[in-house]
Protein backbone atom coordinates (compact mmCIF):
# COMPACT_ATOMS: atom_id res chain seq x y z
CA UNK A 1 135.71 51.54 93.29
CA UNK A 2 133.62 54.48 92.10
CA UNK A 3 132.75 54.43 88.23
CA UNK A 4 132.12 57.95 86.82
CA UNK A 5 128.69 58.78 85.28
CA UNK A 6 128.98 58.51 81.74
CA UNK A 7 129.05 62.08 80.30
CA UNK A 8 128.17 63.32 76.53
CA UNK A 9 132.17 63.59 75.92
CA UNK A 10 132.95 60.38 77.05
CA UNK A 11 130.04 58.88 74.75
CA UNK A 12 131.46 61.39 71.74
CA UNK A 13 135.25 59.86 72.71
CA UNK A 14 134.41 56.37 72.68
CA UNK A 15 131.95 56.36 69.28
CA UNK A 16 134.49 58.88 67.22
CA UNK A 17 132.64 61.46 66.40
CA UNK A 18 131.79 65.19 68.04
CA UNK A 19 129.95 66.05 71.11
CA UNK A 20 127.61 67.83 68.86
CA UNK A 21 126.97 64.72 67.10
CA UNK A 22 125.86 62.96 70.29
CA UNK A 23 124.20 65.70 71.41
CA UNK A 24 121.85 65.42 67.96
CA UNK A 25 121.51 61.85 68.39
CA UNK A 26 120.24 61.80 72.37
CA UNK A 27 117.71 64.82 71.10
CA UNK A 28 116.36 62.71 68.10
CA UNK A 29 117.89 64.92 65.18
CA UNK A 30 117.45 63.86 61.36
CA UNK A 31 120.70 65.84 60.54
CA UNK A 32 123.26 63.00 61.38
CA UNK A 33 124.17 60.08 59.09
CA UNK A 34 123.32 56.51 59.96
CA UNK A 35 126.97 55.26 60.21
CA UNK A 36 127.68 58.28 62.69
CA UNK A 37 123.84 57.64 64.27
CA UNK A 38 124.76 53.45 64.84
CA UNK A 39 128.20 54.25 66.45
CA UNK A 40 126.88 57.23 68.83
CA UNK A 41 123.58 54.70 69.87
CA UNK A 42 126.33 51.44 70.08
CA UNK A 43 128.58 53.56 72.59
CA UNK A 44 125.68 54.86 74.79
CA UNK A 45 124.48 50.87 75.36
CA UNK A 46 127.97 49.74 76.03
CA UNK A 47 128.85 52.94 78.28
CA UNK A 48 125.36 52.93 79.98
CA UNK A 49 125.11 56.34 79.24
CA UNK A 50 121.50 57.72 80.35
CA UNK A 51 120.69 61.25 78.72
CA UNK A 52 119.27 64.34 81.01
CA UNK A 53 115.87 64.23 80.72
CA UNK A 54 115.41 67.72 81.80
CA UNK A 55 118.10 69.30 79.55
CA UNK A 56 116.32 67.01 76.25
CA UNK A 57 113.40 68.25 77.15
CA UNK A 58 114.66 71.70 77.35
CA UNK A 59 116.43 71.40 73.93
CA UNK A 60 113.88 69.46 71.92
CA UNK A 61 110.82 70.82 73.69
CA UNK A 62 109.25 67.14 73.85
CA UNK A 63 108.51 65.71 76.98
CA UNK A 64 108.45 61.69 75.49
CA UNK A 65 105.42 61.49 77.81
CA UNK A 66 101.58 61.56 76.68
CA UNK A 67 98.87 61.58 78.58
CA UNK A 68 95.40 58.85 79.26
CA UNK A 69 92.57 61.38 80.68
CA UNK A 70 89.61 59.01 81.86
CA UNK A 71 86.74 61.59 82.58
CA UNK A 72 84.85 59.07 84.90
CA UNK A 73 84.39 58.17 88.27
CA UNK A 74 86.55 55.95 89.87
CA UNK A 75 84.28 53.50 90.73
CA UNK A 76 83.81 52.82 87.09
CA UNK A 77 87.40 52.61 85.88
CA UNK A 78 88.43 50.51 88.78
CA UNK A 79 85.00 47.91 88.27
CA UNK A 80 84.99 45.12 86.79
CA UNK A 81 84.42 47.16 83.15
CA UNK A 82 87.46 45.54 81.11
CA UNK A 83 87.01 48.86 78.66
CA UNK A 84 89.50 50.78 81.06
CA UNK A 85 92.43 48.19 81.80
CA UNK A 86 91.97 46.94 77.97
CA UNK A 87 92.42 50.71 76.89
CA UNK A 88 95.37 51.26 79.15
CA UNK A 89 96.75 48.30 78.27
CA UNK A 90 96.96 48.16 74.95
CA UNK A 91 98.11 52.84 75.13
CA UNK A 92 100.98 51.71 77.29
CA UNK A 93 102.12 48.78 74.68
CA UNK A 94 102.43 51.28 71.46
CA UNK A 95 103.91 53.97 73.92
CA UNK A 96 106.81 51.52 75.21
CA UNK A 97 107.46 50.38 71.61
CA UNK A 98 107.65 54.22 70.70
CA UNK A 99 109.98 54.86 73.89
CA UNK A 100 107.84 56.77 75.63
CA UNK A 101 105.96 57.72 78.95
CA UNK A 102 102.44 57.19 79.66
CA UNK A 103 100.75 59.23 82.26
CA UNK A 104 97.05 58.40 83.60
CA UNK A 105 94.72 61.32 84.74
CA UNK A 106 91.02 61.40 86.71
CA UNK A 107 88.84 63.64 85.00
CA UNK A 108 85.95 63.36 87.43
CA UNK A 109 85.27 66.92 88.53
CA UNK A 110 85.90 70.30 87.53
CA UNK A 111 88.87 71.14 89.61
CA UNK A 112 90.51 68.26 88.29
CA UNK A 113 89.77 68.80 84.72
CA UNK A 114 91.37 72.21 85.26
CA UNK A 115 94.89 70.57 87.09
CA UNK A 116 94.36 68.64 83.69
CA UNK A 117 94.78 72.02 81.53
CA UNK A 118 97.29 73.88 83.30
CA UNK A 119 99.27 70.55 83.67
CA UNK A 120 99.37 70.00 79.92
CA UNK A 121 99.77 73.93 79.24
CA UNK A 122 102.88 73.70 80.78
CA UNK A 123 103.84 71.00 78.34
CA UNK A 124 104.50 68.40 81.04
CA UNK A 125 103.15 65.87 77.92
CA UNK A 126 103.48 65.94 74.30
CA UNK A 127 99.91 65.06 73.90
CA UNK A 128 96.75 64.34 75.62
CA UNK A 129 94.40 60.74 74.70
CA UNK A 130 90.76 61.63 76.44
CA UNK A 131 89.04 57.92 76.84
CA UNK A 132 85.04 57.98 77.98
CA UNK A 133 83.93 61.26 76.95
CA UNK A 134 80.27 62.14 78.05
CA UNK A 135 78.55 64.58 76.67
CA UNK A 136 79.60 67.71 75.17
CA UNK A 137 82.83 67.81 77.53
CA UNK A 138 84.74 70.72 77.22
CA UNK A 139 87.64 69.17 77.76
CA UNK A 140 89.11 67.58 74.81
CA UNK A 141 88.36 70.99 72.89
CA UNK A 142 89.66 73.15 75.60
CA UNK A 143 93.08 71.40 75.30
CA UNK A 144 93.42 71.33 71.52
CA UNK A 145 92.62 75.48 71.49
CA UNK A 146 95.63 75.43 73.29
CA UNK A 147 97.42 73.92 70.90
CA UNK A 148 98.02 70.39 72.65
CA UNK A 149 97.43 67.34 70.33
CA UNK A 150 94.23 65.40 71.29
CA UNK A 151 92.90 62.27 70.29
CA UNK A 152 89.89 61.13 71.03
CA UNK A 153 88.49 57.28 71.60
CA UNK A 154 85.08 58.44 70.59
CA UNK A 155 83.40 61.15 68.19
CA UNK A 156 82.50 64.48 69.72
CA UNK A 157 79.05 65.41 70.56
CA UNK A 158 78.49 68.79 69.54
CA UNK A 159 79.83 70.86 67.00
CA UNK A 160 83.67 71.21 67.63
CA UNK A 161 85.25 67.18 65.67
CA UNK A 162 88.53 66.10 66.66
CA UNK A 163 90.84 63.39 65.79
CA UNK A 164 88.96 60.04 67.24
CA UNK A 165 89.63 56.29 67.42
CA UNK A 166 86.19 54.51 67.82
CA UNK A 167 84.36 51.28 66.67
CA UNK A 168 81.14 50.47 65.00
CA UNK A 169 78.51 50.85 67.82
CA UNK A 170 75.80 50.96 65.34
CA UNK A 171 76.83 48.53 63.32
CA UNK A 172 77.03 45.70 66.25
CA UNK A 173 74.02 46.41 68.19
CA UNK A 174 72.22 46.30 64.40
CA UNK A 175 73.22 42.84 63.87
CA UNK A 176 73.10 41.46 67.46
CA UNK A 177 69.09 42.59 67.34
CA UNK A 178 69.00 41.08 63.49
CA UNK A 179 70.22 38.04 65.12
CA UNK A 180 67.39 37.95 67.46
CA UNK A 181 65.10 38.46 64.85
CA UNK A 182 66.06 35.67 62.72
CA UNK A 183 65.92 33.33 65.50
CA UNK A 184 61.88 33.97 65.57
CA UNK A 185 62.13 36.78 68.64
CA UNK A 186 59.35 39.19 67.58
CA UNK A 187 58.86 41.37 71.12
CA UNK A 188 62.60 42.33 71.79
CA UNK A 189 64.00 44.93 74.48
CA UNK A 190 66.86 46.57 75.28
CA UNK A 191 68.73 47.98 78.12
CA UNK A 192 70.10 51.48 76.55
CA UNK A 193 73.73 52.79 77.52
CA UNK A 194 73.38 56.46 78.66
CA UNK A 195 72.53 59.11 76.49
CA UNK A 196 74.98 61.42 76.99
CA UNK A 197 77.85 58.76 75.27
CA UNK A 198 78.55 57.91 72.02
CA UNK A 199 78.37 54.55 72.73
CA UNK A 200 75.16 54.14 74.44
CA UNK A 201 73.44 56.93 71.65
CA UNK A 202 75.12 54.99 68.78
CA UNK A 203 73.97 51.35 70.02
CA UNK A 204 70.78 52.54 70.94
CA UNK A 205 70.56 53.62 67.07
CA UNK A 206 71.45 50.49 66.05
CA UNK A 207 68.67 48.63 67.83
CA UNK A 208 66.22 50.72 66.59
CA UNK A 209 67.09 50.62 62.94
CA UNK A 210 67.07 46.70 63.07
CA UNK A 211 63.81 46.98 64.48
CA UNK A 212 62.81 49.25 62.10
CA UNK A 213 64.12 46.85 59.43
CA UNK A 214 61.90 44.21 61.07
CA UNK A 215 59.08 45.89 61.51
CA UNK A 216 59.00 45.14 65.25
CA UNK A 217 58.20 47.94 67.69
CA UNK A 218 60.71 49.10 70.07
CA UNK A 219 60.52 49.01 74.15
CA UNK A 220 63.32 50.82 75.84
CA UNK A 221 64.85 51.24 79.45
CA UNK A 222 68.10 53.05 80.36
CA UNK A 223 71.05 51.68 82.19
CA UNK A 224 74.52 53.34 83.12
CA UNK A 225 76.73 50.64 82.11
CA UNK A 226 76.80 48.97 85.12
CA UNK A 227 75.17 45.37 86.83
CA UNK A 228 72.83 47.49 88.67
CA UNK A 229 70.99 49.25 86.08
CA UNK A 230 70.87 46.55 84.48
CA UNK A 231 68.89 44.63 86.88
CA UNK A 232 66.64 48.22 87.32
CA UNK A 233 66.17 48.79 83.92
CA UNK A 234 65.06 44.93 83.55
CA UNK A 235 62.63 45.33 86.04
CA UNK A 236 61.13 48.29 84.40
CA UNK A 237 61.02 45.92 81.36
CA UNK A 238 59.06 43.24 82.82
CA UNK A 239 56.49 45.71 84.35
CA UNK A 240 55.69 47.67 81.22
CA UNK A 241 56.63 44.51 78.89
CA UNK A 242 55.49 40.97 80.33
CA UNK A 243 55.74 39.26 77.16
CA UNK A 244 59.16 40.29 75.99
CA UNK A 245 61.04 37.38 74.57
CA UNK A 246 64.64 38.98 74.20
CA UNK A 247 66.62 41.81 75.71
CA UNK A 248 69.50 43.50 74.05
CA UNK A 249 71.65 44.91 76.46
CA UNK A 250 74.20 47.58 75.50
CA UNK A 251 77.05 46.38 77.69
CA UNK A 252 77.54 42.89 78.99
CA UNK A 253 78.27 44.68 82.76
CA UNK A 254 74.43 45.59 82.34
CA UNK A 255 74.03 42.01 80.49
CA UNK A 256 75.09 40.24 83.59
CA UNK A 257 72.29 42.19 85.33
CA UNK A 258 69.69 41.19 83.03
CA UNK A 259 70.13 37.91 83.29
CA UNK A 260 69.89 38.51 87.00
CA UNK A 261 66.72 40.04 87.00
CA UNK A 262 64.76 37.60 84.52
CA UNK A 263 66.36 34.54 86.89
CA UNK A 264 64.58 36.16 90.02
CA UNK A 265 61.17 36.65 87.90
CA UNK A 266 61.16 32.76 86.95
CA UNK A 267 62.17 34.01 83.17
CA UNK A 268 64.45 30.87 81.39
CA UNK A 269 67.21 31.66 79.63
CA UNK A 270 67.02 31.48 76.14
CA UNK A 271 64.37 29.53 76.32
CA UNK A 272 61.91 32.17 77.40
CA UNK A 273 63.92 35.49 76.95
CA UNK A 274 67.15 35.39 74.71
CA UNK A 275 69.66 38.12 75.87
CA UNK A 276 72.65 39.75 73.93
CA UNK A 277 75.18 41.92 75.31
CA UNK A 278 78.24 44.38 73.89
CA UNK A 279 81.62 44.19 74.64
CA UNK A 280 82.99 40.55 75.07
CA UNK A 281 84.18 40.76 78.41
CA UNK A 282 85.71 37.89 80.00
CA UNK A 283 82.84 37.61 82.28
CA UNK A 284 80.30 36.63 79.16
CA UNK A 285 81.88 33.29 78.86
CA UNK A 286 81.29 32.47 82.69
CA UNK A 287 78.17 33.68 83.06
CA UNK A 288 74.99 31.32 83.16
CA UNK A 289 74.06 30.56 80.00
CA UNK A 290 77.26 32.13 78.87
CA UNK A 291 76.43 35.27 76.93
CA UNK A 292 76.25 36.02 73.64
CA UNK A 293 77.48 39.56 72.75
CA UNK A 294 79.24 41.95 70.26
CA UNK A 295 83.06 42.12 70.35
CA UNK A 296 84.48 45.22 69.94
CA UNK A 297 88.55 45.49 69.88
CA UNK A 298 89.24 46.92 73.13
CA UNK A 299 92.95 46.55 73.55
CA UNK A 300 93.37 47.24 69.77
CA UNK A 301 91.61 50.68 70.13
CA UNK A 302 94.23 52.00 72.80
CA UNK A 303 97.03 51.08 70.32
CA UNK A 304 95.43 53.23 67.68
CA UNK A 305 94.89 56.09 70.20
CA UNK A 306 98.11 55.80 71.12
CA UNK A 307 99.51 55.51 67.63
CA UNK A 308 97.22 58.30 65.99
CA UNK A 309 98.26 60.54 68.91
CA UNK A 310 102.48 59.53 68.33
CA UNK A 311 101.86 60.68 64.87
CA UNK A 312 99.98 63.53 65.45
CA UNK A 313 102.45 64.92 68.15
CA UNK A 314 105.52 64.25 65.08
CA UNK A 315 103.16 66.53 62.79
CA UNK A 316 102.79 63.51 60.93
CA UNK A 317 99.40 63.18 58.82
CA UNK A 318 96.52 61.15 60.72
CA UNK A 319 93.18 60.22 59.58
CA UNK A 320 90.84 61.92 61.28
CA UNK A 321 88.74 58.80 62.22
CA UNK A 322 89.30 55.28 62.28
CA UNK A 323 85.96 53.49 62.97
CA UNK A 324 87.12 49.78 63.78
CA UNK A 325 84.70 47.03 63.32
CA UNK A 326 82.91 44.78 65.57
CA UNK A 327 81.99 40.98 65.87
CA UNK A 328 78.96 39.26 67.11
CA UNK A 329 80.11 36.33 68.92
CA UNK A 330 77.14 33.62 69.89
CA UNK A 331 76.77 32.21 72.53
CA UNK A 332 74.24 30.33 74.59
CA UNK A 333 71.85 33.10 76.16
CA UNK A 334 70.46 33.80 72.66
């Protein structure tokens, strides 16, 4: 037999109260009271009533949907980087709990970063969460002049700030190279993230205030977050720097390709070159030694962006920046 759709009357019938009440309830309203609100939300589970998206949207002018932009390529998003799948990860768990849609976006070109614009400008999301952002990308600003709320998982380079979620770059490369230095390393490295990120411009800071702390002069090489450089930029290393005795390396993608590198020029590890990544990716237990490295709170940043952003979108007050900290975890490469 053919049930009948459940309709905003029948839901109003079989909860006792007005069509208009319903209707407030479905579209969120704060102008209903919480005996009416319980018996209108009791009779939509036991009726299976599902609301018109299209007409809530239309009424409320929310969307319940919020965007992830990752403005890389997709050979680094879909690596094996954990920073991506850890972000979206932990966005989509604080969106479901919230009830909403998430919707994930390639920023990796111009055209794209324009279907980006025009698809937000048409309020097709409630907000916009930019992950990755190199550079002075135009971008995240271009979307909050239009009056779109943006969050950020990194500062802003440049002059324009908005609302970020990041974590103590500086602070974690600083005491992965003091931890070198107390264990008698005296001629230490480092494989630099690129300069156009926060990250890699933050952690390169660190190193070099640690050194600076120390006394110990500086030798530096730049990688791209990835295995390869890291081999490259090890090389480079090597050839400039044949007596190093430890190599910081500002992601433990680039960490893996140290090691890699020393282990084809005879080097022992830690015996004759300690290394330290950043990030605590799975891989850093498995590698050989396994790798120590700074923890940062991957999955735990995404819930922040996703929960600044919820708030911001509900004109709810944010703090502007939430720096969240980091942990050296040691292991047996240093």
């Amino acid at each position: 037999m053919h049930r009948t759709r459940p309709t905003l009357e029948s839901v109003a019938l079989h909860a006792g109260v007005s069509r208009a009440t319903v209707s407030r309830v479905v579209n969120g309203s704060t102008r209903v009271g919480e005996d009416a609100r319980e018996a209108v939300q009791r009779a939509i589970r036991e009726l299976g009533y599902v609301p018109n998206q299209a007409a809530r949207s239309l009424v409320t002018q929310r969307t319940d949907s919020f965007a992830l932009v990752l403005p890389e390529e997709p050979g680094r998003v879909f690596s094996d980087d954990q920073f991506f799948p850890g972000v979206v990860r932990g966005v989509s768990q604080r969106l479901e709990e919230a009830d909403k849609q998430l919707v994930l976006m390639m920023a990796r070109s111009p055209a794209s970063r324009d279907r980006i614009e025009r698809f937000a400008l048409a309020r097709h999301v409630d907000g916009v969460m930019v992950a990755s952002v190199h550079g002075a990308d135009p971008l995240p600003v271009s979307l909050a002049r239009m009056g779109i709320p943006v969050v950020s998982n990194e500062r802003l380079l440049g002059p324009v700030s908005l609302p970020y979620v990041g974590v103590d770059n500086t602070g974690g490369a600083a005491a992965a190279v003091r931890h070198l230095v107390r264990s008698g390393r005296t001629r230490i490295a480092t494989v630099a993230g690129p300069q156009d990120m926060v990250a890699g411009i933050d952690r390169l800071t660190g190193y070099r205030a640690a050194l600076d702390e120390a006394r110990l002069p500086a030798a530096v090489a730049v990688g791209d977050f990835t295995q390869e450089s890291g081999v490259a930029a090890t090389r480079e290393l090597l050839r400039e720097e044949p007596g190093l005795d430890a190599v910081f390396a500002a992601s433990d993608l680039m960490a893996v390709g140290v090691l890699r590198a020393l282990r084809q020029a005879g080097r022992r590890v830690p015996d004759d070159v300690a290394v330290v990544g950043f990030d605590d990716i799975e891989t850093a237990r498995y590698t050989d030694p396994p790798l120590t490295t700074v923890r940062q709170p991957i999955a735990h940043i995404g819930r922040r962006l996703a929960h600044q952003l919820l708030r911001l979108a509900s004109g709810e007050p944010i703090e502007p920046s939430l720096v969240l900290p980091t942990e050296l975890v040691l292991r047996e490469s240093a």
